[in-house]
C-alpha atoms as a PDB file:
ATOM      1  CA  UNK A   1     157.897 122.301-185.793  1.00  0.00           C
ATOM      2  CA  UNK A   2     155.840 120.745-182.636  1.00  0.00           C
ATOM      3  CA  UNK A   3     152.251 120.345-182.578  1.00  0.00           C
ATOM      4  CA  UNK A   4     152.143 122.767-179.899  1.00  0.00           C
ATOM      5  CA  UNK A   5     153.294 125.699-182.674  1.00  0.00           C
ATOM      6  CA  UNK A   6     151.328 124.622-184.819  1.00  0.00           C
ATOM      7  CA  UNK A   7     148.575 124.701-183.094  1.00  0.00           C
ATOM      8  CA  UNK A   8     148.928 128.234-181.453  1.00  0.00           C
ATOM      9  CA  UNK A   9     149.678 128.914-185.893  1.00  0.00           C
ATOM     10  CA  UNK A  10     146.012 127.968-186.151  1.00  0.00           C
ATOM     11  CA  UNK A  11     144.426 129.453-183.341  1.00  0.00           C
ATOM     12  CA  UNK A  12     145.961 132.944-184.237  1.00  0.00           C
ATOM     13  CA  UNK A  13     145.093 132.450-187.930  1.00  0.00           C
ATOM     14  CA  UNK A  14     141.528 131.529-186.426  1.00  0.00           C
ATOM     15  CA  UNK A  15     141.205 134.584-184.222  1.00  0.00           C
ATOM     16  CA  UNK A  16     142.116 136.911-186.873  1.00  0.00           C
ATOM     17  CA  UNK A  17     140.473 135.403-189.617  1.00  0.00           C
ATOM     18  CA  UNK A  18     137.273 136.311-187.501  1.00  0.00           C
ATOM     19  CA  UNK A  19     138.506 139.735-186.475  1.00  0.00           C
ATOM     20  CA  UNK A  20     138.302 140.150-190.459  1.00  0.00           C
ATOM     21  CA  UNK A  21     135.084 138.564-191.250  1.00  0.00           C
ATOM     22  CA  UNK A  22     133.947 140.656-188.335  1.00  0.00           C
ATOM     23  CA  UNK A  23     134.810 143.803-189.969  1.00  0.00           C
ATOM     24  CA  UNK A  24     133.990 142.815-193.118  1.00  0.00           C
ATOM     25  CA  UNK A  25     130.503 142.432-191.850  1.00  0.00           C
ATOM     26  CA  UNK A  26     130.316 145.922-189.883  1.00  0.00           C
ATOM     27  CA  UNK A  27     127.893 147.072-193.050  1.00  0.00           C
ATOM     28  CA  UNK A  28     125.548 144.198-192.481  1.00  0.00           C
ATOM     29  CA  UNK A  29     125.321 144.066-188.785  1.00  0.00           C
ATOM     30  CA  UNK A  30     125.316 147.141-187.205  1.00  0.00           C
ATOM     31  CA  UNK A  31     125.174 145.138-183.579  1.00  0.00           C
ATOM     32  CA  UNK A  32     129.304 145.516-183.943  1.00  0.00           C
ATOM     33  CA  UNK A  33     128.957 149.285-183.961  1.00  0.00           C
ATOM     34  CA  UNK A  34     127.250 148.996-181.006  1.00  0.00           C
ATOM     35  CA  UNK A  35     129.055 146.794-179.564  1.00  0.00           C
ATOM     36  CA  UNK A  36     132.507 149.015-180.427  1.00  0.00           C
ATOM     37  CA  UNK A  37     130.473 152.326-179.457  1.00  0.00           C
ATOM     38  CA  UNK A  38     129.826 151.073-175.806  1.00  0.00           C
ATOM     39  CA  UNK A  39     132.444 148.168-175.107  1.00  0.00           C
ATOM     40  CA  UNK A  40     132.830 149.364-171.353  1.00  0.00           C
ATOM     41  CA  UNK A  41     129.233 149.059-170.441  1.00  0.00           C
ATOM     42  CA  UNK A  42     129.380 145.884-172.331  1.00  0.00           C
ATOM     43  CA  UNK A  43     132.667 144.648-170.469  1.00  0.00           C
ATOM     44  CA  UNK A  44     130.866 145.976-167.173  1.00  0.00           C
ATOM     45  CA  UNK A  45     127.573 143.868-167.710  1.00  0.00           C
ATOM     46  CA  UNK A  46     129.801 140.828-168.131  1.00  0.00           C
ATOM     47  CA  UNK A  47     131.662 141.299-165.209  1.00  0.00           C
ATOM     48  CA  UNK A  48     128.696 141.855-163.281  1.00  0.00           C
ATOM     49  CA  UNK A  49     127.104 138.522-164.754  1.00  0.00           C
ATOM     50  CA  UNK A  50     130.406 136.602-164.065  1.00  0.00           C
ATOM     51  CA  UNK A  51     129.579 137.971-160.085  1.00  0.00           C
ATOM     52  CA  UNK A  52     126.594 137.084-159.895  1.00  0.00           C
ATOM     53  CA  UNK A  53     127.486 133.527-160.564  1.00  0.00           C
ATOM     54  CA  UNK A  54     130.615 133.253-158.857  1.00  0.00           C
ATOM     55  CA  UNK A  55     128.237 134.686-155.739  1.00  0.00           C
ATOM     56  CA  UNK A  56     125.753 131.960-155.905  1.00  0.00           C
ATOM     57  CA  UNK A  57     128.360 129.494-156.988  1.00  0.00           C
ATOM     58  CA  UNK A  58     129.851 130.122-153.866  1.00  0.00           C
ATOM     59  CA  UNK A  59     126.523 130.689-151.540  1.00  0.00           C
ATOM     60  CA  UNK A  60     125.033 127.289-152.792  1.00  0.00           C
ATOM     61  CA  UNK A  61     128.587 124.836-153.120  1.00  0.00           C
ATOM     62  CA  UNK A  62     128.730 123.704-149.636  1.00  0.00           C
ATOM     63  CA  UNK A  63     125.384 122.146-148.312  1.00  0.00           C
ATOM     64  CA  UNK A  64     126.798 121.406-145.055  1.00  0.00           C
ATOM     65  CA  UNK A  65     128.855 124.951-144.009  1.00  0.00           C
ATOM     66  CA  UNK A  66     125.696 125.371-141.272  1.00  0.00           C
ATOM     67  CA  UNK A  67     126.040 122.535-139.572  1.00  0.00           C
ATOM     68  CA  UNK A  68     129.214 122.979-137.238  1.00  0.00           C
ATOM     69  CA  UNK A  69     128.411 125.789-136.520  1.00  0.00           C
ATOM     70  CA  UNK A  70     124.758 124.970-134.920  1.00  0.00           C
ATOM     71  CA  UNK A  71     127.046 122.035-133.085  1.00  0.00           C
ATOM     72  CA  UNK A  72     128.435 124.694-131.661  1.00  0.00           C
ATOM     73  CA  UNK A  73     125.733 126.533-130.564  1.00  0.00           C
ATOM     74  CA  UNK A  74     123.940 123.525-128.679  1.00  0.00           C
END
């Protein structure tokens, strides 16, 4: 077996050992019913986040994007 299988083995055993402790704790955190109850407006908000910085990301990367186009302008 190659290191590669065995690591995806431990990230899968990872991910679902969590998906269990998660639901093992639905009793004592009722912030996973929530979350379960309304997991499109939460999927929705996190889009919109992931926008938002991708926008200004994008607005604010390239200091210079002005500048040929006032050389133009002259």
């Amino acid at each position: 077996m190659t290191q590669n299988t065995k690591s995806l083995i431990r990230h899968i055993l990872t991910a679902l050992g969590t998906i269990v402790a998660l639901i093992g704790l639905n009793g004592v955190l009722p912030i996973i019913d929530f979350l379960q109850e309304s997991l499109d407006q939460v999927w929705d908000s996190v889009v919109v986040v992931i926008g938002f910085i991708t926008t200004l990301y994008g607005y604010l990367k390239d200091n210079d994007r002005h500048l040929e186009r006032e050389k133009t302008l002259k």
